[in-house]
PDB file of N, CA and C in Angstrom:
ATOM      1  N   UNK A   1      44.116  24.525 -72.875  1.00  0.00           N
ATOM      2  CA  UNK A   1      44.961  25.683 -72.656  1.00  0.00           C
ATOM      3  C   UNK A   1      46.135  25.272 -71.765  1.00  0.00           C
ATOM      4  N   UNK A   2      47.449  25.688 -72.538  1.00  0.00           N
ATOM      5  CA  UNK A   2      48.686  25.700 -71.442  1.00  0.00           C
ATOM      6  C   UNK A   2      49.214  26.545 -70.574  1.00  0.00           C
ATOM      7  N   UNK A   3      49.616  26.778 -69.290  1.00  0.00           N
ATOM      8  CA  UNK A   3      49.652  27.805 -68.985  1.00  0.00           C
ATOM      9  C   UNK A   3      51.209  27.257 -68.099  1.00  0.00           C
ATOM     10  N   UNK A   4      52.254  28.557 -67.935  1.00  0.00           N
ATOM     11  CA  UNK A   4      53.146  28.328 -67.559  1.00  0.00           C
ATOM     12  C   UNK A   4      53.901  29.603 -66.324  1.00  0.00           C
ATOM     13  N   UNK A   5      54.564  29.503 -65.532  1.00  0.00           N
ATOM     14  CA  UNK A   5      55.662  30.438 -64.985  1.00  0.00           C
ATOM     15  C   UNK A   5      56.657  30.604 -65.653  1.00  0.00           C
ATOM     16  N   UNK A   6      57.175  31.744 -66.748  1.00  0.00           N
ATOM     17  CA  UNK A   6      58.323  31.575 -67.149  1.00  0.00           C
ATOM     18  C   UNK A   6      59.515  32.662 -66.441  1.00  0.00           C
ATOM     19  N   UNK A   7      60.661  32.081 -65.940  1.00  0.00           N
ATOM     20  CA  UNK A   7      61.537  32.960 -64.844  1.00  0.00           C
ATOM     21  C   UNK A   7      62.534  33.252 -66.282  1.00  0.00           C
ATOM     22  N   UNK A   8      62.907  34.720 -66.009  1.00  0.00           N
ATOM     23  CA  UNK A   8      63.333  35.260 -67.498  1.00  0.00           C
ATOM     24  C   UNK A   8      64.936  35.662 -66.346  1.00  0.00           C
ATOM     25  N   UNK A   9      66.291  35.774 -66.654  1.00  0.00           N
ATOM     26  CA  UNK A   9      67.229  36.447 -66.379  1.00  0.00           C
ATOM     27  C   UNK A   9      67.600  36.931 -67.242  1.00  0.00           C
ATOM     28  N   UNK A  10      68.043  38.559 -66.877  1.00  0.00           N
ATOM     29  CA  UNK A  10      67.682  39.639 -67.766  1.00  0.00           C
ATOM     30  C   UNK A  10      69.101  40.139 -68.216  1.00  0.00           C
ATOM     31  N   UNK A  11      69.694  40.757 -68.822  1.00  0.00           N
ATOM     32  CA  UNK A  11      71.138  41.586 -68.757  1.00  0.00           C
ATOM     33  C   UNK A  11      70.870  42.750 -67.778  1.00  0.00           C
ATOM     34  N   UNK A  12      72.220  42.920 -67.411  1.00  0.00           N
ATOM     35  CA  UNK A  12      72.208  43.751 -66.066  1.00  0.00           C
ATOM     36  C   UNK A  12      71.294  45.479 -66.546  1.00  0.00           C
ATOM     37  N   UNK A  13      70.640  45.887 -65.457  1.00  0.00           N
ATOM     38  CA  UNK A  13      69.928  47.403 -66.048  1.00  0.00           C
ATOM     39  C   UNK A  13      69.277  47.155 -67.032  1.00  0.00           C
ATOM     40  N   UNK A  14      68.450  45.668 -67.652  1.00  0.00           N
ATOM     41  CA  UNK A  14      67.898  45.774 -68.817  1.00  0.00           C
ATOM     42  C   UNK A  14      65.988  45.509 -68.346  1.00  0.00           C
ATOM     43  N   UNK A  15      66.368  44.993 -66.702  1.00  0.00           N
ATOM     44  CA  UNK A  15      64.782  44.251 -66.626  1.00  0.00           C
ATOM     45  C   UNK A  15      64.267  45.127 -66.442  1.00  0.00           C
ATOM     46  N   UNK A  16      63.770  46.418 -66.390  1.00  0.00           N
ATOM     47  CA  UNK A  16      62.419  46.863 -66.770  1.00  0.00           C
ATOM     48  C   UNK A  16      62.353  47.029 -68.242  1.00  0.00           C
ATOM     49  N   UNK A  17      63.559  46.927 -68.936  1.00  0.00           N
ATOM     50  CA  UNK A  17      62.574  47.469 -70.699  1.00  0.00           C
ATOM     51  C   UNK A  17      62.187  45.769 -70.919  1.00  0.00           C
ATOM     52  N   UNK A  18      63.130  44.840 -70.310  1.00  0.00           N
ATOM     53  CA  UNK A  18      62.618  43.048 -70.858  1.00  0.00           C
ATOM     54  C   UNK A  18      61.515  43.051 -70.943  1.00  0.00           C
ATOM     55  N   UNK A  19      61.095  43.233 -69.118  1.00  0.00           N
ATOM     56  CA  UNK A  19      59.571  43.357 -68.918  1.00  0.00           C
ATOM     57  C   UNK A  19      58.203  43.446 -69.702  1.00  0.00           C
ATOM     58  N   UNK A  20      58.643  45.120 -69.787  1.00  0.00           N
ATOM     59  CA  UNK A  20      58.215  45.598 -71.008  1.00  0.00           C
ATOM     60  C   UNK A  20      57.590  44.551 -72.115  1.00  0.00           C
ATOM     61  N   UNK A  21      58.656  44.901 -72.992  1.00  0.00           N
ATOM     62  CA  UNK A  21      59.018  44.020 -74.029  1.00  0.00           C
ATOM     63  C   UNK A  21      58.047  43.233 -73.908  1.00  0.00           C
ATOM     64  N   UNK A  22      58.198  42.239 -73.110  1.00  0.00           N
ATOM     65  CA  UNK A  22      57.559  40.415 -73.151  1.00  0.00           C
ATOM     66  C   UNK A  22      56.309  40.849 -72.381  1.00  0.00           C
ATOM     67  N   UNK A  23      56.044  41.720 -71.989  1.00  0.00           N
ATOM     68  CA  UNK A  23      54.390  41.889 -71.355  1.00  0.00           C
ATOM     69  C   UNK A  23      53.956  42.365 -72.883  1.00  0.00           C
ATOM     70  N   UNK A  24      53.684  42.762 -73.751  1.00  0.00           N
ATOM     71  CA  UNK A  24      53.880  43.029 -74.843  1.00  0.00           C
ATOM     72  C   UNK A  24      53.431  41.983 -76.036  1.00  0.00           C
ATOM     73  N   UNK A  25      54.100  40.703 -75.908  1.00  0.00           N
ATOM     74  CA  UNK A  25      53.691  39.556 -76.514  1.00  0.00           C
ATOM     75  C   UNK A  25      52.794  38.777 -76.592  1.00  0.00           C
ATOM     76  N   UNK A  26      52.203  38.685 -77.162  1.00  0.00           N
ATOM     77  CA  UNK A  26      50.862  38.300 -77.467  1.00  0.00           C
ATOM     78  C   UNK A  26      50.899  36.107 -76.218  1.00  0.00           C
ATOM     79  N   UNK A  27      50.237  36.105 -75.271  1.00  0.00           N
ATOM     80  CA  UNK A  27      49.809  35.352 -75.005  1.00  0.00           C
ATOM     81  C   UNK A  27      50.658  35.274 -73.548  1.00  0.00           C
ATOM     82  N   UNK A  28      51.591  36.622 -73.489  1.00  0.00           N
ATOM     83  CA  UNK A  28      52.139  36.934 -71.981  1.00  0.00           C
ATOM     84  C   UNK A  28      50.780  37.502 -71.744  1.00  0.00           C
ATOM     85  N   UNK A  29      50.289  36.847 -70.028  1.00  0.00           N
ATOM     86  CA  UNK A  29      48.998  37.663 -69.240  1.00  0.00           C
ATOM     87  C   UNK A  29      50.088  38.669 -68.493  1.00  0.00           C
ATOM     88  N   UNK A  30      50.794  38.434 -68.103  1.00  0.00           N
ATOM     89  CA  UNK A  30      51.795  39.338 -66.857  1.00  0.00           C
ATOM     90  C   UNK A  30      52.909  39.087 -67.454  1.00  0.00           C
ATOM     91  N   UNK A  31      54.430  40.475 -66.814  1.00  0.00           N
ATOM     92  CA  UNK A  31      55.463  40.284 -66.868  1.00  0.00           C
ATOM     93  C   UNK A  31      55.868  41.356 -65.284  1.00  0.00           C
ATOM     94  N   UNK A  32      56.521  40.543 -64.449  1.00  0.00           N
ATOM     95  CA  UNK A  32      57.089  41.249 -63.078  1.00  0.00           C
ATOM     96  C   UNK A  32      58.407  41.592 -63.034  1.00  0.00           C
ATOM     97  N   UNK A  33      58.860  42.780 -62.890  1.00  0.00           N
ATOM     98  CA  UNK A  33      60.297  42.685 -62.617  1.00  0.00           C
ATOM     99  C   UNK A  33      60.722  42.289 -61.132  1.00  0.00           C
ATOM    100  N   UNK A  34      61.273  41.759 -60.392  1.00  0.00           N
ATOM    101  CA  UNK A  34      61.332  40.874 -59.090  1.00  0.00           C
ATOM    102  C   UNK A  34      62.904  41.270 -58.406  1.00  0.00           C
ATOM    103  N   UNK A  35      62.896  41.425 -57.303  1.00  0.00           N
ATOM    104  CA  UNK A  35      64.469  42.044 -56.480  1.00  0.00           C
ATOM    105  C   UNK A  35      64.820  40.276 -56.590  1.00  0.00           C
ATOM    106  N   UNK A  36      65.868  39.874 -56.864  1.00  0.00           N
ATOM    107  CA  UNK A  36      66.611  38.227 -56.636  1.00  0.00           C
ATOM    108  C   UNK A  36      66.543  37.701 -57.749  1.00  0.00           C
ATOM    109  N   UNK A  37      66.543  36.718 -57.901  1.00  0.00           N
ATOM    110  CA  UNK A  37      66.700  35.511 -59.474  1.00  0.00           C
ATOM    111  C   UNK A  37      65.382  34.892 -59.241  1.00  0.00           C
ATOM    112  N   UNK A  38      64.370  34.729 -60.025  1.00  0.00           N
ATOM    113  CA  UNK A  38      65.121  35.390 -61.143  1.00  0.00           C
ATOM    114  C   UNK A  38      64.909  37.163 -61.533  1.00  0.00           C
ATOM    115  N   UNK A  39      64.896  37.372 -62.448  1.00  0.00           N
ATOM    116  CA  UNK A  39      64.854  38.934 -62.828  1.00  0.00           C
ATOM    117  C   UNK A  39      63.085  39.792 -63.050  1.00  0.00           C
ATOM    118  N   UNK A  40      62.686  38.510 -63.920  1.00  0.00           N
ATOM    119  CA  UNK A  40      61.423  38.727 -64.290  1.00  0.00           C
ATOM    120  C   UNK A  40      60.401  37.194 -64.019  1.00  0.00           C
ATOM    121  N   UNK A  41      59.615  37.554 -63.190  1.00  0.00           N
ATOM    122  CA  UNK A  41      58.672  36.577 -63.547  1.00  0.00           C
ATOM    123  C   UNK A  41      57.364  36.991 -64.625  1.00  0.00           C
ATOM    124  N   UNK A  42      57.249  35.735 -65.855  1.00  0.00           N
ATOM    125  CA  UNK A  42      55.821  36.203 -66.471  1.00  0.00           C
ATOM    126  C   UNK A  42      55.107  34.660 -66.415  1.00  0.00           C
ATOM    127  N   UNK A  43      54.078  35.600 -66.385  1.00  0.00           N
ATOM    128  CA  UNK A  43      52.550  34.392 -66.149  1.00  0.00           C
ATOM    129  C   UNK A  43      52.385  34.430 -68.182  1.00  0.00           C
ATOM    130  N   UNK A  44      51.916  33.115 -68.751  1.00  0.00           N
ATOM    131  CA  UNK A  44      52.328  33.040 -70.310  1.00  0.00           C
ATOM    132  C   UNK A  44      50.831  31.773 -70.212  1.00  0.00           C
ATOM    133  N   UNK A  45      49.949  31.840 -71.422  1.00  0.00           N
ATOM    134  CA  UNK A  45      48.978  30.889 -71.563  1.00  0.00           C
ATOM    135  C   UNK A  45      49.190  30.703 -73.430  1.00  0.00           C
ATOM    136  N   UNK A  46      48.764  29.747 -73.745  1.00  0.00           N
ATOM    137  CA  UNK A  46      49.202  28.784 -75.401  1.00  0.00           C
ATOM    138  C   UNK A  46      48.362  27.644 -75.506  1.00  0.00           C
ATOM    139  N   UNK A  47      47.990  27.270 -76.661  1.00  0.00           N
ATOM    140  CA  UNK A  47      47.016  26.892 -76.891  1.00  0.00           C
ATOM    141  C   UNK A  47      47.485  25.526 -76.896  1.00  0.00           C
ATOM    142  N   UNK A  48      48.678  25.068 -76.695  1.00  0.00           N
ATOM    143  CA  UNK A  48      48.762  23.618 -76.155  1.00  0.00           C
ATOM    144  C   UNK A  48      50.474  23.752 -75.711  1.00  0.00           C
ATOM    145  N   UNK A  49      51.373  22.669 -75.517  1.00  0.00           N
ATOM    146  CA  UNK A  49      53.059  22.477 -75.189  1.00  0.00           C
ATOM    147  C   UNK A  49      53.521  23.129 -76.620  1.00  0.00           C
ATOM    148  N   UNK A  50      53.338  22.514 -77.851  1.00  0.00           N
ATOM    149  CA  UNK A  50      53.481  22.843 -78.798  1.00  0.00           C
ATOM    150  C   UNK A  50      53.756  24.883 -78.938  1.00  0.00           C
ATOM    151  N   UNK A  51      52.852  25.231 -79.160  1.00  0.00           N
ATOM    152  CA  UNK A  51      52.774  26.581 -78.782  1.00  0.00           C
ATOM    153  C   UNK A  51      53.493  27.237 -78.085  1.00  0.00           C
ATOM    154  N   UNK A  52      53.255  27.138 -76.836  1.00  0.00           N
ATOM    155  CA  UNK A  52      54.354  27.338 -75.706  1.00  0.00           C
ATOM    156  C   UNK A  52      55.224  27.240 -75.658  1.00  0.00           C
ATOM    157  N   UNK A  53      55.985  25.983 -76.267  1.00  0.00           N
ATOM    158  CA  UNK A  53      57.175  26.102 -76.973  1.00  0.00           C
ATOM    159  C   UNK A  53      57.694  27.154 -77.351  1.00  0.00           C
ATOM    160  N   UNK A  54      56.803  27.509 -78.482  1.00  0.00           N
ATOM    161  CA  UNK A  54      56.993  28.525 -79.599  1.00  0.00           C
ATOM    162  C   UNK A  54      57.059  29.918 -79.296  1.00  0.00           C
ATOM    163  N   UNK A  55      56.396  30.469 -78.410  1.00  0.00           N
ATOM    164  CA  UNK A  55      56.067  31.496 -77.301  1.00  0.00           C
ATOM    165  C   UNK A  55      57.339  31.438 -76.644  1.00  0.00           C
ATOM    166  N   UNK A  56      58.099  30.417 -75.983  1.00  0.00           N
ATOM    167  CA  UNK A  56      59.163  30.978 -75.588  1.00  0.00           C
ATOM    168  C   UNK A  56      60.186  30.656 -76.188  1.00  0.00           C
ATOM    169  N   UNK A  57      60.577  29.960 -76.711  1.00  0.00           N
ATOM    170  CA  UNK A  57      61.697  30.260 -77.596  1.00  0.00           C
ATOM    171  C   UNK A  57      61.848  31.197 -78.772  1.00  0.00           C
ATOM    172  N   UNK A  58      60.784  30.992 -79.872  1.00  0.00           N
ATOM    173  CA  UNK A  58      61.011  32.211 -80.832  1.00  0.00           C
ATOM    174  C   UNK A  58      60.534  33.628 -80.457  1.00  0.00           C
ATOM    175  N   UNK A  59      59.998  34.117 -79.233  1.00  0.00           N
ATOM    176  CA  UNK A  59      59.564  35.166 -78.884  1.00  0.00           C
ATOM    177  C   UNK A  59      60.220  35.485 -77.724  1.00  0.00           C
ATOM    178  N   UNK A  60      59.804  35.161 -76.427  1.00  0.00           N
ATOM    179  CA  UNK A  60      60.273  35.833 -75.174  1.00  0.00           C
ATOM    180  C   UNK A  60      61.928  35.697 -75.208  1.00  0.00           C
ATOM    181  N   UNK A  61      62.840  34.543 -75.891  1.00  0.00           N
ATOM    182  CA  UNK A  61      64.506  34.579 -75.855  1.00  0.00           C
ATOM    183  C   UNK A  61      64.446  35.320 -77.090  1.00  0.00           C
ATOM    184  N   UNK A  62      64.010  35.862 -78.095  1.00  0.00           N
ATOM    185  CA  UNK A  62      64.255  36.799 -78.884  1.00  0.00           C
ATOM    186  C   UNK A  62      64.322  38.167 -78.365  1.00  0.00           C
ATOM    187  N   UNK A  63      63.866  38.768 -77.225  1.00  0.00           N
ATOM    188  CA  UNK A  63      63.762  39.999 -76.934  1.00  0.00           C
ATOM    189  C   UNK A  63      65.240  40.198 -76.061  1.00  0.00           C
ATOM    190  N   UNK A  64      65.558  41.691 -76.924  1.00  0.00           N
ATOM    191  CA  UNK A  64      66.420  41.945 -76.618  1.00  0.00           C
ATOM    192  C   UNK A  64      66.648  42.193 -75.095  1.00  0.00           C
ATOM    193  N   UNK A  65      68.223  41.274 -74.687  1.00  0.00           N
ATOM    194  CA  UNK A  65      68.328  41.655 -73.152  1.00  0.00           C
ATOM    195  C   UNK A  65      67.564  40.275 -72.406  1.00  0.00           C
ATOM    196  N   UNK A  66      67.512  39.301 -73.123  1.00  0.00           N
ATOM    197  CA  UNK A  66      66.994  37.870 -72.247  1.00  0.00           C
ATOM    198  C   UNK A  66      68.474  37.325 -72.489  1.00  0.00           C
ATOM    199  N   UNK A  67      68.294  36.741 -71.363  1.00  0.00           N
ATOM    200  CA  UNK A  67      69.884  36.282 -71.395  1.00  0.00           C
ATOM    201  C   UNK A  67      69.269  34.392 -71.005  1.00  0.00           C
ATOM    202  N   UNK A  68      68.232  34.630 -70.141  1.00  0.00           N
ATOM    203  CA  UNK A  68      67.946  32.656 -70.093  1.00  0.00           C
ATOM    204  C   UNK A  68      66.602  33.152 -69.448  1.00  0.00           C
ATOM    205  N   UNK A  69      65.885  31.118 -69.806  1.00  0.00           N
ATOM    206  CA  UNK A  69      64.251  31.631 -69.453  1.00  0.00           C
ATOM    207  C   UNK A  69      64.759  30.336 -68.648  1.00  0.00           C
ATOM    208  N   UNK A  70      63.471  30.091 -67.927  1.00  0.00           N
ATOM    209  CA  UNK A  70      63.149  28.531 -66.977  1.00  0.00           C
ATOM    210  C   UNK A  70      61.494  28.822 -66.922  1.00  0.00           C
ATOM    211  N   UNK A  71      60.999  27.491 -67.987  1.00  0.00           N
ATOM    212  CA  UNK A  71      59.605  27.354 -68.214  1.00  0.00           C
ATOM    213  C   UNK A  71      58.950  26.383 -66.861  1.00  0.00           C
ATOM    214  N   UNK A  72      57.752  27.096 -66.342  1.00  0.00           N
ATOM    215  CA  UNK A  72      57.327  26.272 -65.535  1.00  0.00           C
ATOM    216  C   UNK A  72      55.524  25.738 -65.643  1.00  0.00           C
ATOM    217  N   UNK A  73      55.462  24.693 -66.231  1.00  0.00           N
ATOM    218  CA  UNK A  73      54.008  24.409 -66.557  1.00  0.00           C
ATOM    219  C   UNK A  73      53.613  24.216 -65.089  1.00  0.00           C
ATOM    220  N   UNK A  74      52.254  24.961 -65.445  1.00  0.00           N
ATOM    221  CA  UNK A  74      51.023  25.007 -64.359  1.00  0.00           C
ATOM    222  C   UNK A  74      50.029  23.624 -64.516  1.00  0.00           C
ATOM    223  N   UNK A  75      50.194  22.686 -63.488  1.00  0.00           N
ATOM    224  CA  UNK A  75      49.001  21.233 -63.862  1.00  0.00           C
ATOM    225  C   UNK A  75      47.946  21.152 -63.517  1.00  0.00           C
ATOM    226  N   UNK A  76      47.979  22.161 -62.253  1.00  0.00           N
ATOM    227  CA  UNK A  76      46.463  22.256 -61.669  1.00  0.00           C
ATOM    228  C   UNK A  76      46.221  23.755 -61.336  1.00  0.00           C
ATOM    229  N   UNK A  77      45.274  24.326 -61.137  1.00  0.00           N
ATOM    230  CA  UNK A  77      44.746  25.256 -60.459  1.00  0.00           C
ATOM    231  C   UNK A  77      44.103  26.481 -60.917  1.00  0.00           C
TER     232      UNK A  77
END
């Protein structure tokens, strides 16, 4: 199992529906809307890099109102 931090920046007045949205997606555990940069933090698990990949590019930057992600793999814990 992969598991990652992905920091989402949102269009302006859009991060609570992003949120939304990407809490929503199948293999988001969490989505936070956060005061500072980034906009949203979500906690995201995939069944390998491959996946995860796939999870964030064809899904979480597809939702309307993502403007940029920054993937952060989890190695231990």
């Amino acid at each position: 199992m992969t598991r990652a931090y992905v920091l989402i920046k949102a269009r302006a007045g859009k991060s609570p529906d992003v949120a939304k949205a990407v809490g929503k997606i199948a293999g988001v555990k969490s989505a936070h809307t956060c005061w500072g940069q980034p906009d949203i933090f979500a906690f995201v698990e995939a069944t390998d890099e491959r996946a995860l990949a796939n999870l964030v590019l064809a899904k979480i930057q597809a939702v309307d109102g993502v403007l940029e992600t920054d993937t952060h793999i989890v190695i231990e814990g």
